[in-house]
Every structure is written in C-alpha cells, then in structure tokens.
PDB file of N, CA and C in Angstrom:
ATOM      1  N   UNK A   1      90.976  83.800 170.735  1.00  0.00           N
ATOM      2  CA  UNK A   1      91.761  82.880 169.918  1.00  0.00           C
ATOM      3  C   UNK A   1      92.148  81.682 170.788  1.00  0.00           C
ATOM      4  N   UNK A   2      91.816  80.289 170.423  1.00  0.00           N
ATOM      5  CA  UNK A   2      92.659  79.412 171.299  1.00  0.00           C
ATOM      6  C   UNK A   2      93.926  79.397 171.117  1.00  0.00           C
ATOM      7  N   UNK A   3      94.439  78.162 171.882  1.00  0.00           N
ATOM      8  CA  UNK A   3      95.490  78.455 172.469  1.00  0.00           C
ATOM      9  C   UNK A   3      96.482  77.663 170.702  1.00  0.00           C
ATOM     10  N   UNK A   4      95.835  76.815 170.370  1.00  0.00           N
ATOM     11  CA  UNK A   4      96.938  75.892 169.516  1.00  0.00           C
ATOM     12  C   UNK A   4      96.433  77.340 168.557  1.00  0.00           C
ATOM     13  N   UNK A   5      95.391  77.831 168.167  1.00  0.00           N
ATOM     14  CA  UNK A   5      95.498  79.054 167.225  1.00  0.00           C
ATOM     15  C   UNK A   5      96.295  80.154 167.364  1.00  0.00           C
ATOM     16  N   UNK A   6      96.958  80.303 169.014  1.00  0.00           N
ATOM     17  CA  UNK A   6      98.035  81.514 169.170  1.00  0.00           C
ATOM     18  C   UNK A   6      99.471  81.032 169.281  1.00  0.00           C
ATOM     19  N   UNK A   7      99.278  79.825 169.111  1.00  0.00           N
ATOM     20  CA  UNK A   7     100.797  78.696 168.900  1.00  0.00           C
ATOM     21  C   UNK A   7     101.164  78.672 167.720  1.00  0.00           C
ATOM     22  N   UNK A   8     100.010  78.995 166.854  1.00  0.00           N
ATOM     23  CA  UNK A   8     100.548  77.878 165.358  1.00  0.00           C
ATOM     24  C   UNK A   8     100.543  80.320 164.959  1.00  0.00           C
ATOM     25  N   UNK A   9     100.176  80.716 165.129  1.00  0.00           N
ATOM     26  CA  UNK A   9     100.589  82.659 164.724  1.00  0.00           C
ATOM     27  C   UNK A   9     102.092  82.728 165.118  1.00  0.00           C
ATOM     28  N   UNK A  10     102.430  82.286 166.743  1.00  0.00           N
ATOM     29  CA  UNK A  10     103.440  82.473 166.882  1.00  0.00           C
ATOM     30  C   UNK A  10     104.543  81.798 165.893  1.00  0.00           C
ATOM     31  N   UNK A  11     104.326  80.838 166.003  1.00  0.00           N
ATOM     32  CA  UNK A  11     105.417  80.205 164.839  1.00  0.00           C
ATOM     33  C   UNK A  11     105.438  80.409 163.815  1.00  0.00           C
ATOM     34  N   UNK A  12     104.284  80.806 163.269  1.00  0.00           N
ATOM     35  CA  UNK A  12     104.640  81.550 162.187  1.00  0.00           C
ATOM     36  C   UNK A  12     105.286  82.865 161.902  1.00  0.00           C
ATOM     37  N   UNK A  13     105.035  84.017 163.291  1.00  0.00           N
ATOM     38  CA  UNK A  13     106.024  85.153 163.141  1.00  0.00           C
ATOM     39  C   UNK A  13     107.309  85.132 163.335  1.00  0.00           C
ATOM     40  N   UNK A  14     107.534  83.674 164.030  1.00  0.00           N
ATOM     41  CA  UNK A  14     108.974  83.437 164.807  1.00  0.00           C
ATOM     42  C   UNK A  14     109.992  83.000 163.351  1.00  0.00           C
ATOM     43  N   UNK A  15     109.317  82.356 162.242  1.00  0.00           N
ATOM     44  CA  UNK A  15     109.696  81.852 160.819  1.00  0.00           C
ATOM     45  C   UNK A  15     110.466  83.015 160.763  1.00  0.00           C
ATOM     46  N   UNK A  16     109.241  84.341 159.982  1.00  0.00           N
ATOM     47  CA  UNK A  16     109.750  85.331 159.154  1.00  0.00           C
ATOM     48  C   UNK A  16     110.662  86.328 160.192  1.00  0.00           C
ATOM     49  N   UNK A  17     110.341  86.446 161.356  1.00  0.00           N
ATOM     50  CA  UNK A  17     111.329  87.134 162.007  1.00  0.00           C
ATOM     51  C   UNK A  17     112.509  87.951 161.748  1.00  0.00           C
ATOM     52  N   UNK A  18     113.163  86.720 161.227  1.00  0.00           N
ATOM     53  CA  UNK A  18     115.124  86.506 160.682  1.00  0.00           C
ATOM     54  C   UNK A  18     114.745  87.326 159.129  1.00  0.00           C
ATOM     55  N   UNK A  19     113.928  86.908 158.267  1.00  0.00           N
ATOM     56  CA  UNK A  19     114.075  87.659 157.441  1.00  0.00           C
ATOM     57  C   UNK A  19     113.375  89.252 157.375  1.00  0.00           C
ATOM     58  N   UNK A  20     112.364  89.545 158.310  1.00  0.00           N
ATOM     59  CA  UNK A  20     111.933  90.952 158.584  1.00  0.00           C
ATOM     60  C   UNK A  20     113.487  91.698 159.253  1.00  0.00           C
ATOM     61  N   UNK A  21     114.251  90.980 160.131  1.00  0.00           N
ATOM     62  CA  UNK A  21     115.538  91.898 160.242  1.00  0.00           C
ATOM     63  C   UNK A  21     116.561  92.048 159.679  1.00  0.00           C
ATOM     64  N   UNK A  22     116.591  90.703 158.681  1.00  0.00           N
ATOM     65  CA  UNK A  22     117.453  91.137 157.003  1.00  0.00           C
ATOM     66  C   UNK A  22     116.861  92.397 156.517  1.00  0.00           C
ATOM     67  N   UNK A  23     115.809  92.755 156.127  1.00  0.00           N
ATOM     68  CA  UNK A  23     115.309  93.447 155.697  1.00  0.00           C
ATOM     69  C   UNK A  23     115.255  94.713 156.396  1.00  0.00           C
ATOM     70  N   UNK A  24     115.211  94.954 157.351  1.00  0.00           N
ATOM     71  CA  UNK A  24     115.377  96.090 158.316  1.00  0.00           C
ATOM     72  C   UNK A  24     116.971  96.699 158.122  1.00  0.00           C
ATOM     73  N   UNK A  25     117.595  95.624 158.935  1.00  0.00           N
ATOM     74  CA  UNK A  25     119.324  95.740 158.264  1.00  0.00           C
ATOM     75  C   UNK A  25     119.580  96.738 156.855  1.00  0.00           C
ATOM     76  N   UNK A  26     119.188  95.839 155.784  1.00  0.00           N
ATOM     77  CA  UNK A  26     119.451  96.390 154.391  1.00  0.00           C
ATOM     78  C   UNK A  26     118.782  97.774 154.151  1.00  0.00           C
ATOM     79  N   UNK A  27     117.998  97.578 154.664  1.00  0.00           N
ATOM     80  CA  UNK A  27     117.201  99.157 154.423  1.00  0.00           C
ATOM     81  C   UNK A  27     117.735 100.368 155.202  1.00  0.00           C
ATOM     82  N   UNK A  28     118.258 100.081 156.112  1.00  0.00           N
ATOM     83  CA  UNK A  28     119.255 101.104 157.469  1.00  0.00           C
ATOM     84  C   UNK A  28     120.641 101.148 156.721  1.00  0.00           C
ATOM     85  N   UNK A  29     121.265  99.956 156.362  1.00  0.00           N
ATOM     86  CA  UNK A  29     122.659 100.508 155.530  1.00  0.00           C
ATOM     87  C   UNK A  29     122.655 100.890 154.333  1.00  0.00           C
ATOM     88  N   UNK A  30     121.235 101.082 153.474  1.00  0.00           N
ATOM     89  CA  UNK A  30     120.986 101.323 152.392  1.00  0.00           C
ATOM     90  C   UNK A  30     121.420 100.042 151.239  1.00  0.00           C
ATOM     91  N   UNK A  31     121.735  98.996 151.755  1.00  0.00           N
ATOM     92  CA  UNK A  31     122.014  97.607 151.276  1.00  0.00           C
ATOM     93  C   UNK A  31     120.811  97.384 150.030  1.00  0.00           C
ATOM     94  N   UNK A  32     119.750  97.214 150.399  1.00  0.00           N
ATOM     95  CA  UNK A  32     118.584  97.003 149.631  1.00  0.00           C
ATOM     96  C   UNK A  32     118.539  98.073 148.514  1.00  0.00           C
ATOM     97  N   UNK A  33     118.724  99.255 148.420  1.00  0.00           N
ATOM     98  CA  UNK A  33     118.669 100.234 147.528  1.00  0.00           C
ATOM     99  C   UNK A  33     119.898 100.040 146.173  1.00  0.00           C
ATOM    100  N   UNK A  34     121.015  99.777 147.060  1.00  0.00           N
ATOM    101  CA  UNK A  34     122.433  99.194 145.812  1.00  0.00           C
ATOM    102  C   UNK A  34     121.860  97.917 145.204  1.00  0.00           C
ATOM    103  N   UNK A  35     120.961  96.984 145.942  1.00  0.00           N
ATOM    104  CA  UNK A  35     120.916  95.933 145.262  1.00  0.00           C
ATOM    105  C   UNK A  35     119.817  95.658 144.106  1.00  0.00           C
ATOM    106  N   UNK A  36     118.870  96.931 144.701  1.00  0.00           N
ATOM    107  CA  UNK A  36     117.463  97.039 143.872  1.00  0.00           C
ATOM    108  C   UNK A  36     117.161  97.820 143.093  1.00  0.00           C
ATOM    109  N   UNK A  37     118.665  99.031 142.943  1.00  0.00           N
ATOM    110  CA  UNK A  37     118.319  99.804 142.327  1.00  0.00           C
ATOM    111  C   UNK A  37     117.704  99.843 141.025  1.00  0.00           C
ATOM    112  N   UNK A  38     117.330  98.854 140.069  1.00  0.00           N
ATOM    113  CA  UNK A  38     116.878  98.856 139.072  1.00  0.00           C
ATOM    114  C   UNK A  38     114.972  99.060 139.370  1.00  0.00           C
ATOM    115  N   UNK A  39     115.040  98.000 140.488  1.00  0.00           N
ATOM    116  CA  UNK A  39     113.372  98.415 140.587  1.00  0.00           C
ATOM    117  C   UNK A  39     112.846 100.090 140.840  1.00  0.00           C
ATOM    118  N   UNK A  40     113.601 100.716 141.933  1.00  0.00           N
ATOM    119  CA  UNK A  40     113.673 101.821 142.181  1.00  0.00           C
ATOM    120  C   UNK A  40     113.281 102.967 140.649  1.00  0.00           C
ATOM    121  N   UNK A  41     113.851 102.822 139.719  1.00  0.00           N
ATOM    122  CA  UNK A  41     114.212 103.625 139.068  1.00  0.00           C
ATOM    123  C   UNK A  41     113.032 103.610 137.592  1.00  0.00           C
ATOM    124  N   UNK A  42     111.946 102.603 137.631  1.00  0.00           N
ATOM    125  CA  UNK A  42     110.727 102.000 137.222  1.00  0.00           C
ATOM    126  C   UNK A  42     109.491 102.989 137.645  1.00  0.00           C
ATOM    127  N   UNK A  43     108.814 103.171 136.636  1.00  0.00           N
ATOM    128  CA  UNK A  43     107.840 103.681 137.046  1.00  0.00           C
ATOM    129  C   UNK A  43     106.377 102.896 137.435  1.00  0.00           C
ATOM    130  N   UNK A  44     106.421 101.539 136.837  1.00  0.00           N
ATOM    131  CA  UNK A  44     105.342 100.276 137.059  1.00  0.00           C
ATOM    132  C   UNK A  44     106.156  99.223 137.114  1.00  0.00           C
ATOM    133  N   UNK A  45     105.855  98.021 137.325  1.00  0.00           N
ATOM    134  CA  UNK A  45     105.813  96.900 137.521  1.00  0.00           C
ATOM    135  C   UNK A  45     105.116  95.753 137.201  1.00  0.00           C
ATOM    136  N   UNK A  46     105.322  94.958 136.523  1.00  0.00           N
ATOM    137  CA  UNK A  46     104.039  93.872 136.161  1.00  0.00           C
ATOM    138  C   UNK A  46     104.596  92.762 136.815  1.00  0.00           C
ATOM    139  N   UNK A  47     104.343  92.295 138.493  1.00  0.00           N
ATOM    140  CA  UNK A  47     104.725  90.843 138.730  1.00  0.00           C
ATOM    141  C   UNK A  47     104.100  89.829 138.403  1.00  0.00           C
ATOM    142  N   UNK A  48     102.340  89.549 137.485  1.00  0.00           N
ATOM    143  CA  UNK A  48     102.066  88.670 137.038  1.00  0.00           C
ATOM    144  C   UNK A  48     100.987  88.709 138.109  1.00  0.00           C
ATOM    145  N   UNK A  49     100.514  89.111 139.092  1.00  0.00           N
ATOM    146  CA  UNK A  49      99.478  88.762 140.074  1.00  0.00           C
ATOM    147  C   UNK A  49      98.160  89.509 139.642  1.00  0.00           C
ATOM    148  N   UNK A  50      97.369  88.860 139.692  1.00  0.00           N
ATOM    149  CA  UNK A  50      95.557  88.734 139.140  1.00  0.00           C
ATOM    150  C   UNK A  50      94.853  89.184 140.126  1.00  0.00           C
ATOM    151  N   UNK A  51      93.789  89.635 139.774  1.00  0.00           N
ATOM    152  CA  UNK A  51      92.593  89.463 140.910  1.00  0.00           C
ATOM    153  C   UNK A  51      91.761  88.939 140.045  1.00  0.00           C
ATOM    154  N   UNK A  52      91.538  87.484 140.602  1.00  0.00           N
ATOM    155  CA  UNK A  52      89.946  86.970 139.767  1.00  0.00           C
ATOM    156  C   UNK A  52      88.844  86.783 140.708  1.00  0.00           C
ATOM    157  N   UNK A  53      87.710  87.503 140.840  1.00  0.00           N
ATOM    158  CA  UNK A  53      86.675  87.299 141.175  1.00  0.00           C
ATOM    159  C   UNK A  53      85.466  86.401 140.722  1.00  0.00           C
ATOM    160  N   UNK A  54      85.505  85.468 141.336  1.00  0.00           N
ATOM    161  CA  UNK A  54      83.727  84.620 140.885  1.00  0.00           C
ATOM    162  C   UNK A  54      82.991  84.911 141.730  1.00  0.00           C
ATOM    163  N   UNK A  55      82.070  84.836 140.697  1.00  0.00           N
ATOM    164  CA  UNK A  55      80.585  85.120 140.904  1.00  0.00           C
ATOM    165  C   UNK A  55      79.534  85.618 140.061  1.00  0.00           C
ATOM    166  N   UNK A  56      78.350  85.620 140.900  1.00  0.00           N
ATOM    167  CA  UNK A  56      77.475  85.689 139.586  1.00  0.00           C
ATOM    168  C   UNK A  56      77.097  87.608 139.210  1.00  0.00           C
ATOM    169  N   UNK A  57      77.118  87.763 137.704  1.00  0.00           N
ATOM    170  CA  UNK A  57      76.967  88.832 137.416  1.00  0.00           C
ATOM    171  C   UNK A  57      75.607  89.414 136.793  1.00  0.00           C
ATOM    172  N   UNK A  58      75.518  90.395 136.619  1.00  0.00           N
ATOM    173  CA  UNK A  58      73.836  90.803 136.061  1.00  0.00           C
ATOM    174  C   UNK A  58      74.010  91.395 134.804  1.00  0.00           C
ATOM    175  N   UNK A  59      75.066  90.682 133.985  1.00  0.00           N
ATOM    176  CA  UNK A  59      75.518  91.115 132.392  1.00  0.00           C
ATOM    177  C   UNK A  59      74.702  90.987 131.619  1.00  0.00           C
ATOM    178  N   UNK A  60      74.249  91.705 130.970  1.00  0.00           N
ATOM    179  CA  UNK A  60      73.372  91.515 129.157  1.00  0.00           C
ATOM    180  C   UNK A  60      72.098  91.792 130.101  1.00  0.00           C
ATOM    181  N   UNK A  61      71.977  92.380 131.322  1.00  0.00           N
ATOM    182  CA  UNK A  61      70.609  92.497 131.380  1.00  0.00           C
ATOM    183  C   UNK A  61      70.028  94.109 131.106  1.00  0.00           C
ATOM    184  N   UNK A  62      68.848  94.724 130.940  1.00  0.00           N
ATOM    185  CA  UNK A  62      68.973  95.619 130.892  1.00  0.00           C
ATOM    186  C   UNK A  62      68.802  96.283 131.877  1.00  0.00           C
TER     187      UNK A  62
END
C-alpha cells in the first residue's frame, strides 16, 4: 500500500474511532439495549437496502 494510501485508511479509522467507543460504551452499560429496545424485540427488518446487479443474462433462452 503506499504511503498517501495508508494516510488517507488512517484517517479514516481515526474519524469513526469516537463513535466505535460510543458504541462499545453503550453496549457494556447496556445503554444501547434501553435505547433500542424496540429493534431488539422484531423479528425482521426492512431498512430499504437493494442489491441490484447488472449484467447480461441468458433469459428466454432455452
């Protein structure tokens, strides 16, 4: 990896950091569970995210 390619990773882990140890936090005092409990208690979820694939297909052939 060069070097501006292991500069521009770092800064990007250094971003989320603060919020990976919010998240660590809440999950150790059980914070996240009082606040989420509604998701918790769901058996699915629909957040709206797709998978669309293009490309070419071999439909209607026999």
């Amino acid at each position: 990896m060069a070097d501006s390619e292991t500069h521009a990773t770092d800064n990007r882990v250094q971003r989320i950091l603060p919020t990976i140890e919010r998240l660590h936090a809440d999950l150790a005092s059980a914070a996240w569970q009082r606040i989420r409990a509604d998701l918790l208690s769901r058996d699915a979820a629909d957040h709206g995210y797709r998978l669309l694939i293009a490309g070419k297909t071999n439909r209607g052939t026999a």
